[in-house]
PDB file of N, CA and C in Angstrom:
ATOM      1  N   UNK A   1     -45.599 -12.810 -38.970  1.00  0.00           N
ATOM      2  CA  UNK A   1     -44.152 -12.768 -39.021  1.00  0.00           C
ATOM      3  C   UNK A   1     -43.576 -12.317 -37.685  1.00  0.00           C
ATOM      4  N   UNK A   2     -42.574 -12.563 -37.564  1.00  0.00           N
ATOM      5  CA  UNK A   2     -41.619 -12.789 -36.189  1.00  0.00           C
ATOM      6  C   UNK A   2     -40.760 -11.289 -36.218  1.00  0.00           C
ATOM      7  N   UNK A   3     -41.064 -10.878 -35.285  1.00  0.00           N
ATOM      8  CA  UNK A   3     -39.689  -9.657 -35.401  1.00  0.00           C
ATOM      9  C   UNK A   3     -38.446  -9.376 -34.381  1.00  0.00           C
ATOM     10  N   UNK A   4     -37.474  -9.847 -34.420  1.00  0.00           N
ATOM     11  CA  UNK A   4     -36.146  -9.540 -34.067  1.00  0.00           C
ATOM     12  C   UNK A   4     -36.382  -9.050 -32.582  1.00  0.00           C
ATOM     13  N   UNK A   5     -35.704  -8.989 -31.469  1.00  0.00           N
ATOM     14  CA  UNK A   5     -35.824  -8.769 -30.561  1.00  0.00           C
ATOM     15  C   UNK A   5     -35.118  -6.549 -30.391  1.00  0.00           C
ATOM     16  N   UNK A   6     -33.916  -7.108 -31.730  1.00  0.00           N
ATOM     17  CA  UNK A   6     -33.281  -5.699 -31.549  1.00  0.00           C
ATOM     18  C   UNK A   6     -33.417  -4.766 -32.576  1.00  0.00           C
ATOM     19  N   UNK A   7     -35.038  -5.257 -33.437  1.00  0.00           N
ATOM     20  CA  UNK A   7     -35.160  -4.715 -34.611  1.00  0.00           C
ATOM     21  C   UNK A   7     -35.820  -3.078 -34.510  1.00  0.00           C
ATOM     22  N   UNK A   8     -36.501  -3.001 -33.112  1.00  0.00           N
ATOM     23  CA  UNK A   8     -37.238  -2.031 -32.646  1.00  0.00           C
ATOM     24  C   UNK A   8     -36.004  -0.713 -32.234  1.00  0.00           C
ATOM     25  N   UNK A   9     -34.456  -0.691 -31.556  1.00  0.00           N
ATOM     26  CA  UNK A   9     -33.605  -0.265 -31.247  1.00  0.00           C
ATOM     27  C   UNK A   9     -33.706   0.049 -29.780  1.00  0.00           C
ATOM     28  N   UNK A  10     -33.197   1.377 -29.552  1.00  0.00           N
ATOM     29  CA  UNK A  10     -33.319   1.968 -27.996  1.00  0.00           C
ATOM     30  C   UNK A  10     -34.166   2.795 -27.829  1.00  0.00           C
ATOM     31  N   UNK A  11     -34.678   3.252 -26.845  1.00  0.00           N
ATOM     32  CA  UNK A  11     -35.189   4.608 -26.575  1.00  0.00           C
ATOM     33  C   UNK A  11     -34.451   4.671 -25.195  1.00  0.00           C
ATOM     34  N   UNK A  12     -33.947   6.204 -25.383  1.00  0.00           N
ATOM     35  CA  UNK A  12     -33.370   6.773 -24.711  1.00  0.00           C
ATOM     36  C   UNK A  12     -34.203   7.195 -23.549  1.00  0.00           C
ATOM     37  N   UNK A  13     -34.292   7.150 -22.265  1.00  0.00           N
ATOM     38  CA  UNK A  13     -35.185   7.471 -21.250  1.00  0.00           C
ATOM     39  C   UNK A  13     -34.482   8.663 -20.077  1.00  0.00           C
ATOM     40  N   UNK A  14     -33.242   9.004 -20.476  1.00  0.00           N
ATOM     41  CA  UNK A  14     -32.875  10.270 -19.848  1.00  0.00           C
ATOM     42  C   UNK A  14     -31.548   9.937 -18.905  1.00  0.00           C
ATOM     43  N   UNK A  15     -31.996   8.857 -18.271  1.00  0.00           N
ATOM     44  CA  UNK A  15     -30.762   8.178 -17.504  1.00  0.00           C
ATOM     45  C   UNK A  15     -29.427   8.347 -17.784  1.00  0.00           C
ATOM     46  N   UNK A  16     -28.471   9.277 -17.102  1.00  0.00           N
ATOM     47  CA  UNK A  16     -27.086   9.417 -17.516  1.00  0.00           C
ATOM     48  C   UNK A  16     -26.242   9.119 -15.977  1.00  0.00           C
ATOM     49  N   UNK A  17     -25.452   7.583 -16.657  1.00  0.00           N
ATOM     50  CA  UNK A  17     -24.399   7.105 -15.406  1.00  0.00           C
ATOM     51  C   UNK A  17     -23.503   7.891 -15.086  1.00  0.00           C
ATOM     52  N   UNK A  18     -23.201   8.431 -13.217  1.00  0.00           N
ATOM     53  CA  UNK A  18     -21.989   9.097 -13.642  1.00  0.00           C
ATOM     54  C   UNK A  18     -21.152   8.261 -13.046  1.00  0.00           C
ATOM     55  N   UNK A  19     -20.096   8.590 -13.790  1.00  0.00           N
ATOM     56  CA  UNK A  19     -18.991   7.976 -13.337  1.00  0.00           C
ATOM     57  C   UNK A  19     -18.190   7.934 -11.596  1.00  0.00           C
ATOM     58  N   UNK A  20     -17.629   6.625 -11.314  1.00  0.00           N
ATOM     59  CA  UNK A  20     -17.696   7.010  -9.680  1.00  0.00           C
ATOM     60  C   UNK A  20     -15.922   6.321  -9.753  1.00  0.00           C
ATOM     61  N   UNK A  21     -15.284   6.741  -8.659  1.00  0.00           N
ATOM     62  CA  UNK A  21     -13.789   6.316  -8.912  1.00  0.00           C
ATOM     63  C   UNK A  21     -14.006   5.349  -8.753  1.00  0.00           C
ATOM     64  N   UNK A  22     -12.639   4.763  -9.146  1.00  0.00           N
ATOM     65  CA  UNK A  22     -12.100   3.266  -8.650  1.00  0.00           C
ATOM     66  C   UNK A  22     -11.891   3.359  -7.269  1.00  0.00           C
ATOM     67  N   UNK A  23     -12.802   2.278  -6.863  1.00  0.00           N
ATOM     68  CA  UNK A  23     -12.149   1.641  -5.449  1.00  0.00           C
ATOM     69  C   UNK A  23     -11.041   0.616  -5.536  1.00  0.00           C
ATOM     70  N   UNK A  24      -9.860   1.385  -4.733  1.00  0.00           N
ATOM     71  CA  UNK A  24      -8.452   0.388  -4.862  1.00  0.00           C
ATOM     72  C   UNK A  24      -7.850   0.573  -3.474  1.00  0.00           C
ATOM     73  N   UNK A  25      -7.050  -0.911  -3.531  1.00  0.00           N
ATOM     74  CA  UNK A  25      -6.743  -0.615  -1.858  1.00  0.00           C
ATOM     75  C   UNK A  25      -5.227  -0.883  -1.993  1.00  0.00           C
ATOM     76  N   UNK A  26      -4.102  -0.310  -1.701  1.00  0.00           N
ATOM     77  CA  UNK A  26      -2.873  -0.676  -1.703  1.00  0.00           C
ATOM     78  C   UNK A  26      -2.524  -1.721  -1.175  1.00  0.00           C
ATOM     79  N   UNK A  27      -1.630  -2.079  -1.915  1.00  0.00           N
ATOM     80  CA  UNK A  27      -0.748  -3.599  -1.861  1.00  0.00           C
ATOM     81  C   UNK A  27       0.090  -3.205  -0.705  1.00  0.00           C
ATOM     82  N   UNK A  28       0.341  -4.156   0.280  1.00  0.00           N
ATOM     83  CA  UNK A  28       1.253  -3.705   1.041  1.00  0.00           C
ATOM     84  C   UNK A  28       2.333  -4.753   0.887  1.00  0.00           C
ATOM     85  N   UNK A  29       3.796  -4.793   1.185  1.00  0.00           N
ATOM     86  CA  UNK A  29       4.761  -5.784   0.344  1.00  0.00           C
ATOM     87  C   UNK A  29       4.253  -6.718   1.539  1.00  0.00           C
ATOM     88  N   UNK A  30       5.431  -7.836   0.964  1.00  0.00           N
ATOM     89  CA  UNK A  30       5.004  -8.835   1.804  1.00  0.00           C
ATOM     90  C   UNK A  30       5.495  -9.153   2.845  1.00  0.00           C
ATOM     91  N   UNK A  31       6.766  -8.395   3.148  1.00  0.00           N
ATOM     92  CA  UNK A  31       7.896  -8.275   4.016  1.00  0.00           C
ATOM     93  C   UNK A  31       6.985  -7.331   5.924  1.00  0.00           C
ATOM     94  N   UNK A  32       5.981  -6.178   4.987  1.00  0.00           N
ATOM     95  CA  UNK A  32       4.953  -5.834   5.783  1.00  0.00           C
ATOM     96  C   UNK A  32       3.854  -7.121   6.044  1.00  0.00           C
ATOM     97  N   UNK A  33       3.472  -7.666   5.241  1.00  0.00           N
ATOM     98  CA  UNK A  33       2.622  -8.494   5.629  1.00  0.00           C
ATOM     99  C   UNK A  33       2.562  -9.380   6.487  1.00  0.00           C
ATOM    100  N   UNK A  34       4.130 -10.230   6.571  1.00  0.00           N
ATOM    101  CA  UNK A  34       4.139 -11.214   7.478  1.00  0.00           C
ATOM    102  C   UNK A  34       4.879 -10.744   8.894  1.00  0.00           C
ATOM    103  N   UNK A  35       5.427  -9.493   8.900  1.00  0.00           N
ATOM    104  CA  UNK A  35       6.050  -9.148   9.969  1.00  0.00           C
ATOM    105  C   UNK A  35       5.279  -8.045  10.708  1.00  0.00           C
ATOM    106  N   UNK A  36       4.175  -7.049  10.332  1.00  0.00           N
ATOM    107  CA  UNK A  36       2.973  -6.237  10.674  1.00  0.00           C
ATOM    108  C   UNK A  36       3.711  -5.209  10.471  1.00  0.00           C
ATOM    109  N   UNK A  37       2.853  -4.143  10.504  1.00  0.00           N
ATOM    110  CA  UNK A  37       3.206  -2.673  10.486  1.00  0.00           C
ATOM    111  C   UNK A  37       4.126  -2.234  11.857  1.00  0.00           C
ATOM    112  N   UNK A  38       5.333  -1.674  11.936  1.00  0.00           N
ATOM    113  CA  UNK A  38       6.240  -1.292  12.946  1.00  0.00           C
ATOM    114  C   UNK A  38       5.713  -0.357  13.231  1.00  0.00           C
ATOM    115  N   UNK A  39       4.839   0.214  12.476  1.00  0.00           N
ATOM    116  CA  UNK A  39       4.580   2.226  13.133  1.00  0.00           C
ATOM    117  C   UNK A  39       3.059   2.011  13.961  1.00  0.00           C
ATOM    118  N   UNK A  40       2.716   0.733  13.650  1.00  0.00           N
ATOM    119  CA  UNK A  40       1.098   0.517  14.898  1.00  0.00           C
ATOM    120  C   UNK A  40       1.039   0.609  15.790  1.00  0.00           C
ATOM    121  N   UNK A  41      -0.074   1.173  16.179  1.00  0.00           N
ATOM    122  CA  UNK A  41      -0.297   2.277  17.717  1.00  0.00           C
ATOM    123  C   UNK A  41      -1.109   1.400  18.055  1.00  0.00           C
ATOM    124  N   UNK A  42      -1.595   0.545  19.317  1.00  0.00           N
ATOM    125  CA  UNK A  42      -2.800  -0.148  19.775  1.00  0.00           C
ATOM    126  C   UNK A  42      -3.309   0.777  20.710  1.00  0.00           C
ATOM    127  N   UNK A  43      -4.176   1.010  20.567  1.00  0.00           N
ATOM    128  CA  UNK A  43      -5.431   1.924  20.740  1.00  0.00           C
ATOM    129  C   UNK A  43      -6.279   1.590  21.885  1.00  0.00           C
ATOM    130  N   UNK A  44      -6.471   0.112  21.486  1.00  0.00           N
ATOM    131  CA  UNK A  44      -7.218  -0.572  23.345  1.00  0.00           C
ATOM    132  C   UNK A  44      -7.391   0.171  24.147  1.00  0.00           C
ATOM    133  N   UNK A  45      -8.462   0.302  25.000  1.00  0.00           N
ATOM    134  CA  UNK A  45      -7.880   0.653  26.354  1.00  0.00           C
ATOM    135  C   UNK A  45      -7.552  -0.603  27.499  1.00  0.00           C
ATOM    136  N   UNK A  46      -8.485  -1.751  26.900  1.00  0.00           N
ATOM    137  CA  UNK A  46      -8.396  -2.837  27.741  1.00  0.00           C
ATOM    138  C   UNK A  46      -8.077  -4.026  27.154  1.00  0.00           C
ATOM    139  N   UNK A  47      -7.319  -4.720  27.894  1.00  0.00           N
ATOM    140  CA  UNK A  47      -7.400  -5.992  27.277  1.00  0.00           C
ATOM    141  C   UNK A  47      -8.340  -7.257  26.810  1.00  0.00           C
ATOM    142  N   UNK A  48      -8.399  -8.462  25.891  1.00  0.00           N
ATOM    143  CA  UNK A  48      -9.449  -8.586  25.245  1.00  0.00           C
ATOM    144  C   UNK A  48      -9.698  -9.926  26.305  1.00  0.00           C
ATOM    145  N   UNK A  49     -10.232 -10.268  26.856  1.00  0.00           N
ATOM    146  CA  UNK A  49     -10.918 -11.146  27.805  1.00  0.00           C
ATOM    147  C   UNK A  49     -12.190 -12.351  27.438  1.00  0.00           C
ATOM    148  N   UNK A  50     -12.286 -13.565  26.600  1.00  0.00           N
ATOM    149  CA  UNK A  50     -13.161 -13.939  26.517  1.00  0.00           C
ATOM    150  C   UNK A  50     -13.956 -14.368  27.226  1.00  0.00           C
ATOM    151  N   UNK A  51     -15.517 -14.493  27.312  1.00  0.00           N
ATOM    152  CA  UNK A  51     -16.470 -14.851  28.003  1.00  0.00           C
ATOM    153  C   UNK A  51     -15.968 -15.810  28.395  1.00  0.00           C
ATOM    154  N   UNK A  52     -16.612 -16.226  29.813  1.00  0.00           N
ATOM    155  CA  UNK A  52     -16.531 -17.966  30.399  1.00  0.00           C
ATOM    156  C   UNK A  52     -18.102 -18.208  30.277  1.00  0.00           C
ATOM    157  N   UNK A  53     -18.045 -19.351  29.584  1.00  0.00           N
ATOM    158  CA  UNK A  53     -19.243 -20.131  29.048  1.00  0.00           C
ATOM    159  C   UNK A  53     -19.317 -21.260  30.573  1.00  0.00           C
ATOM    160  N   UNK A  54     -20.673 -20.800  30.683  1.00  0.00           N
ATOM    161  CA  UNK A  54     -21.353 -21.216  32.127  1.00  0.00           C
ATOM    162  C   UNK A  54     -21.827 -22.550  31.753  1.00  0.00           C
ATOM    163  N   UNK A  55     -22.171 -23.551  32.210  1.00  0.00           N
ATOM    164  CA  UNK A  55     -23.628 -24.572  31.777  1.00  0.00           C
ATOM    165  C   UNK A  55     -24.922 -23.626  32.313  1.00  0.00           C
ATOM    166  N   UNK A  56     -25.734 -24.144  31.633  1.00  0.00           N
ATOM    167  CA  UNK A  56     -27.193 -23.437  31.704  1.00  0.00           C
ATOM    168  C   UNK A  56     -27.528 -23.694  33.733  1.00  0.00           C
ATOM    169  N   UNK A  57     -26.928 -24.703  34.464  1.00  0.00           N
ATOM    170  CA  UNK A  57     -27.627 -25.108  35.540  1.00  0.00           C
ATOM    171  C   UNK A  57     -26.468 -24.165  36.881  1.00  0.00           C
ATOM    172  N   UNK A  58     -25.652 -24.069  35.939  1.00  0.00           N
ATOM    173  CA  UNK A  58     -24.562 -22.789  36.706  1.00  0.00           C
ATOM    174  C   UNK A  58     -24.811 -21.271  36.834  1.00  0.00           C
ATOM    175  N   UNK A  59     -25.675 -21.033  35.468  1.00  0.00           N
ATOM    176  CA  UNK A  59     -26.146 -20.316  35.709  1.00  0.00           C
ATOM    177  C   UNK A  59     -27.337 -19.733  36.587  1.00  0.00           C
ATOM    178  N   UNK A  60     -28.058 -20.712  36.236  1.00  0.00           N
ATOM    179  CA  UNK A  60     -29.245 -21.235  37.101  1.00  0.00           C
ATOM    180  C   UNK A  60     -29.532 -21.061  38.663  1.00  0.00           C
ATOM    181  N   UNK A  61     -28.902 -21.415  39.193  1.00  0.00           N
ATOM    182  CA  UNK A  61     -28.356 -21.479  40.749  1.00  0.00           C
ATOM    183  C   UNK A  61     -27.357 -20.303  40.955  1.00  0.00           C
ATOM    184  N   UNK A  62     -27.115 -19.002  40.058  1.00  0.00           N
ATOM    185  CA  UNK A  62     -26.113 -18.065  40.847  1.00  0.00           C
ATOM    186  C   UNK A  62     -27.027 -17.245  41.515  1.00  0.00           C
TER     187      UNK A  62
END
């Protein structure tokens, strides 16, 4: 005979979850969203400069 998968029950093994807060992140309206935060401080010290992409034979020959 066949027996039930949940006929046996639980055993308890000690394990107790604790509880951890909610992670939530504030909504900011949308009036902030599309126009940015007025009170932002840029922090930089430098400005952002992208690489110049060489050819491999430019590089080659410096």
């Amino acid at each position: 005979m066949c027996i039930p998968h949940g006929a046996t029950g639980t055993v308890s093994n000690g394990f107790v979850k604790k509880d951890k807060p909610q992670k939530s992140i504030k909504r900011v309206s949308q009036d902030q969203f599309e126009k940015g935060d007025p009170n932002f401080v840029d922090e930089r010290t430098k400005a952002y400069k992208p690489k110049e992409e060489k050819s491999f034979l430019a590089s080659l020959f410096k």
